[in-house]
C-alpha atoms as a PDB file:
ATOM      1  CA  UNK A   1       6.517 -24.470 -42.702  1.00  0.00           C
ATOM      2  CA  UNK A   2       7.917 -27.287 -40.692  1.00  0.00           C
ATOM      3  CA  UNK A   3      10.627 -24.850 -39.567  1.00  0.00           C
ATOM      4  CA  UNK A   4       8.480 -22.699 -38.367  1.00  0.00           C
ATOM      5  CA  UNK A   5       6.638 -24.918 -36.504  1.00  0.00           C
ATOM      6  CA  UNK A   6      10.231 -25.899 -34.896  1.00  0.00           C
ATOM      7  CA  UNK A   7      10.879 -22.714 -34.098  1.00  0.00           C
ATOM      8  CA  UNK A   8       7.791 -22.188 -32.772  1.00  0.00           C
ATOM      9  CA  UNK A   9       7.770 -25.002 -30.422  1.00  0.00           C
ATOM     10  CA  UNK A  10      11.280 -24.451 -28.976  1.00  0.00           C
ATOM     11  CA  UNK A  11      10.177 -20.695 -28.184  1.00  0.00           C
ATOM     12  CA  UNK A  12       7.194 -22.174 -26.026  1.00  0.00           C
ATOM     13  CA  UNK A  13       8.956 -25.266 -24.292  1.00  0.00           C
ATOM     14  CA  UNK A  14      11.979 -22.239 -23.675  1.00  0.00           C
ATOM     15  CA  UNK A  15       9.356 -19.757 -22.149  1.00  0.00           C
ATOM     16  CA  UNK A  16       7.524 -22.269 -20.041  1.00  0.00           C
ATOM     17  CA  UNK A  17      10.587 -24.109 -18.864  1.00  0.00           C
ATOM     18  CA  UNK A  18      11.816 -22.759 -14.986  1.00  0.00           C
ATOM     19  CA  UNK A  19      12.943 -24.114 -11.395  1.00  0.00           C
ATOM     20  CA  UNK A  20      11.266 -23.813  -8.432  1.00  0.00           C
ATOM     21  CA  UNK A  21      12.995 -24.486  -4.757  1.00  0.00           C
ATOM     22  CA  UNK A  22      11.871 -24.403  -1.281  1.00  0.00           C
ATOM     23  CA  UNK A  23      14.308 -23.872   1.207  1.00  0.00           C
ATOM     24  CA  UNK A  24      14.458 -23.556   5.070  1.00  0.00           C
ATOM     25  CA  UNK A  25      17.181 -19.989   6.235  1.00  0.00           C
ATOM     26  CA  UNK A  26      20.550 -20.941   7.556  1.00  0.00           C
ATOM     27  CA  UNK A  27      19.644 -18.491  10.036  1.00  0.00           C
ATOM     28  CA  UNK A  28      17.142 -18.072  13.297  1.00  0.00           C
ATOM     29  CA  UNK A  29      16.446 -21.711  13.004  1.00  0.00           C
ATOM     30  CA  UNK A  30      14.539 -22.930  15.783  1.00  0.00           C
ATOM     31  CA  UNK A  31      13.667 -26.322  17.418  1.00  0.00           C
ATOM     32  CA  UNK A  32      11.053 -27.613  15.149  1.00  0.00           C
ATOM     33  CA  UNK A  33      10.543 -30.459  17.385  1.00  0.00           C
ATOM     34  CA  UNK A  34       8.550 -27.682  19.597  1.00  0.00           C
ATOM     35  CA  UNK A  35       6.308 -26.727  16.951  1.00  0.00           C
ATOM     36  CA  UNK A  36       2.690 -28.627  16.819  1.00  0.00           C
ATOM     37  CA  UNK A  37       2.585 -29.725  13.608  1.00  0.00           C
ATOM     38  CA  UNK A  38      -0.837 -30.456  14.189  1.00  0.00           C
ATOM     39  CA  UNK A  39      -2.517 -27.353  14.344  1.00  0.00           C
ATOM     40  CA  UNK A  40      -3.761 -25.120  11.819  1.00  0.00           C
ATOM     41  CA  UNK A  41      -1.157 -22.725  10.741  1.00  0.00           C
ATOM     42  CA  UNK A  42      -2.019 -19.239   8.879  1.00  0.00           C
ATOM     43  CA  UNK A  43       0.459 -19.023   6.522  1.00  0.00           C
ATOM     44  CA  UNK A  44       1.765 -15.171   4.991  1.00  0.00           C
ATOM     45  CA  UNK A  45       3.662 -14.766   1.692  1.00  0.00           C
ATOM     46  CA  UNK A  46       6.241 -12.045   1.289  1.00  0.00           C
ATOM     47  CA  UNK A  47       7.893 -11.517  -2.750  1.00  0.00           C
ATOM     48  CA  UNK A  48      10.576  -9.832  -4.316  1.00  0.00           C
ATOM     49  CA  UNK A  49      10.840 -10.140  -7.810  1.00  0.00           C
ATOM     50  CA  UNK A  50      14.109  -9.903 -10.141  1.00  0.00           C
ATOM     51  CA  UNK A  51      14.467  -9.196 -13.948  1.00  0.00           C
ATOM     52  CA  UNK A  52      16.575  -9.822 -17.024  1.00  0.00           C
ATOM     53  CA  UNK A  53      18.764 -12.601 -15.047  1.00  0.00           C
ATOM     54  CA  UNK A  54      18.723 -10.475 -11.600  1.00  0.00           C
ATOM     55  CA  UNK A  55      20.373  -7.695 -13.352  1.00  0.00           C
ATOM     56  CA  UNK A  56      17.146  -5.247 -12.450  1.00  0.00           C
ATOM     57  CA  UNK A  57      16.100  -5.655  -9.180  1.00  0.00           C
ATOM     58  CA  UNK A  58      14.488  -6.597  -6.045  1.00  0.00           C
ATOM     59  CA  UNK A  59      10.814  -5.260  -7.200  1.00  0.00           C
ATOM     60  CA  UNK A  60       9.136  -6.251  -3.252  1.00  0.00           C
ATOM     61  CA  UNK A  61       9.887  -6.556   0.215  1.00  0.00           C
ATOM     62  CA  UNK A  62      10.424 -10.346   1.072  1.00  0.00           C
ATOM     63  CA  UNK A  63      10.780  -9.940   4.608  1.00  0.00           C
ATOM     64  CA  UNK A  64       9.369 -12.005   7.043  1.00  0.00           C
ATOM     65  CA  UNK A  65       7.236  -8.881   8.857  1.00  0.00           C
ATOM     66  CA  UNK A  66       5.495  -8.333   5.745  1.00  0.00           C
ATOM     67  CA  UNK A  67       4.946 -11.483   5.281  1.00  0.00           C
ATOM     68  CA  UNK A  68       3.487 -12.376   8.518  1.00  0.00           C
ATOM     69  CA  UNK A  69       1.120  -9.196   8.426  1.00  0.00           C
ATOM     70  CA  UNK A  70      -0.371  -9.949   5.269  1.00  0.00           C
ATOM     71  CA  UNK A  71      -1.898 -13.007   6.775  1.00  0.00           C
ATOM     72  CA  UNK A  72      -2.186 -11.487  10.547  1.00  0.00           C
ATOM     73  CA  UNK A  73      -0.109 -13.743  12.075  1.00  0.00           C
ATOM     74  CA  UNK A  74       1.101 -12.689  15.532  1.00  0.00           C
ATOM     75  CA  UNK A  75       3.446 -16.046  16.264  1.00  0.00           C
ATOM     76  CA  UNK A  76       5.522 -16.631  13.850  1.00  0.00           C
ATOM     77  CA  UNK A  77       6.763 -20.807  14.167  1.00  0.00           C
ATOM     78  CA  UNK A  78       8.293 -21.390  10.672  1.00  0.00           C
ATOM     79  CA  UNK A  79       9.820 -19.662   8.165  1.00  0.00           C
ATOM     80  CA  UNK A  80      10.816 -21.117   4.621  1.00  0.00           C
ATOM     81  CA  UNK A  81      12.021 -19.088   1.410  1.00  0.00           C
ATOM     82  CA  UNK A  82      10.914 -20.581  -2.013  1.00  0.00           C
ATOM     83  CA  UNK A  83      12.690 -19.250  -4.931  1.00  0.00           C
ATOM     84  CA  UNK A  84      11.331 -19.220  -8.426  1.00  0.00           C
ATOM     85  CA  UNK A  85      13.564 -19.085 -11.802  1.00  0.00           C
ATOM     86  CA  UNK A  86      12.158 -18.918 -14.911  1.00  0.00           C
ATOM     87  CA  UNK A  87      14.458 -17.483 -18.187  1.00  0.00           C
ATOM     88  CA  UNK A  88      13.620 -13.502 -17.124  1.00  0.00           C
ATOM     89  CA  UNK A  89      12.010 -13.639 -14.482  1.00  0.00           C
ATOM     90  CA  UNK A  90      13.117 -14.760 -10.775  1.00  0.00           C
ATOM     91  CA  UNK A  91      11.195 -14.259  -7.555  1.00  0.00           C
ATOM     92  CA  UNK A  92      12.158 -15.197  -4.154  1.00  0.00           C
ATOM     93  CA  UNK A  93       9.141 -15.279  -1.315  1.00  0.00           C
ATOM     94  CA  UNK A  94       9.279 -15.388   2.567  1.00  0.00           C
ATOM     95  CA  UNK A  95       6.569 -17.956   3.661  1.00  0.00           C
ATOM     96  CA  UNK A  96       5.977 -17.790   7.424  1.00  0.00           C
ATOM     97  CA  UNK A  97       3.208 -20.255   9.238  1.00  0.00           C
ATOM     98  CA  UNK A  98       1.849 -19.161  12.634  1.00  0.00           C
ATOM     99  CA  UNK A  99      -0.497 -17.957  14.519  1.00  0.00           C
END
């Protein structure tokens, strides 16, 4: 029984375990020092998804057009990537903020 529960518990602490990054592109970087931090951004969300340690995959379009048209932004000021590993599953988004 008690190996069980062992067994058990490593299976959930294995499944639930993951890393999760956000980082700003090498590329097209801008002068943030322009950018008014101050006013209310919209903020669009592009993801690709990647399975079986990227072996299958992308599954999405993380570009940065998609992502600023699924929250209607016309301006795009920032642009960060977050990338999400868990032990199957990885996913890598596009997060624009604008206007």
């Amino acid at each position: 029984m008690n190996k069980i529960l062992v067994v058990a518990l490593l299976a959930l602490s294995l499944a639930t375990s993951g890393c999760i990054s956000t980082i700003t592109p090498h590329a097209n970087i801008s002068d943030i020092n322009e950018v008014d931090m101050t006013s209310n951004f919209k903020e669009g969300e592009s993801c690709a998804w990647w399975l079986f340690f990227n072996l299958l995959g992308p599954f999405g379009d993380m570009s940065v057009v998609k992502a600023a048209q699924s929250a209607g932004i016309r301006e795009v000021e920032i642009v960060d990537n977050r990338i999400e590993s868990y032990i199957i599953v990885s996913r890598i988004c596009a997060q624009v903020y604008g206007k």
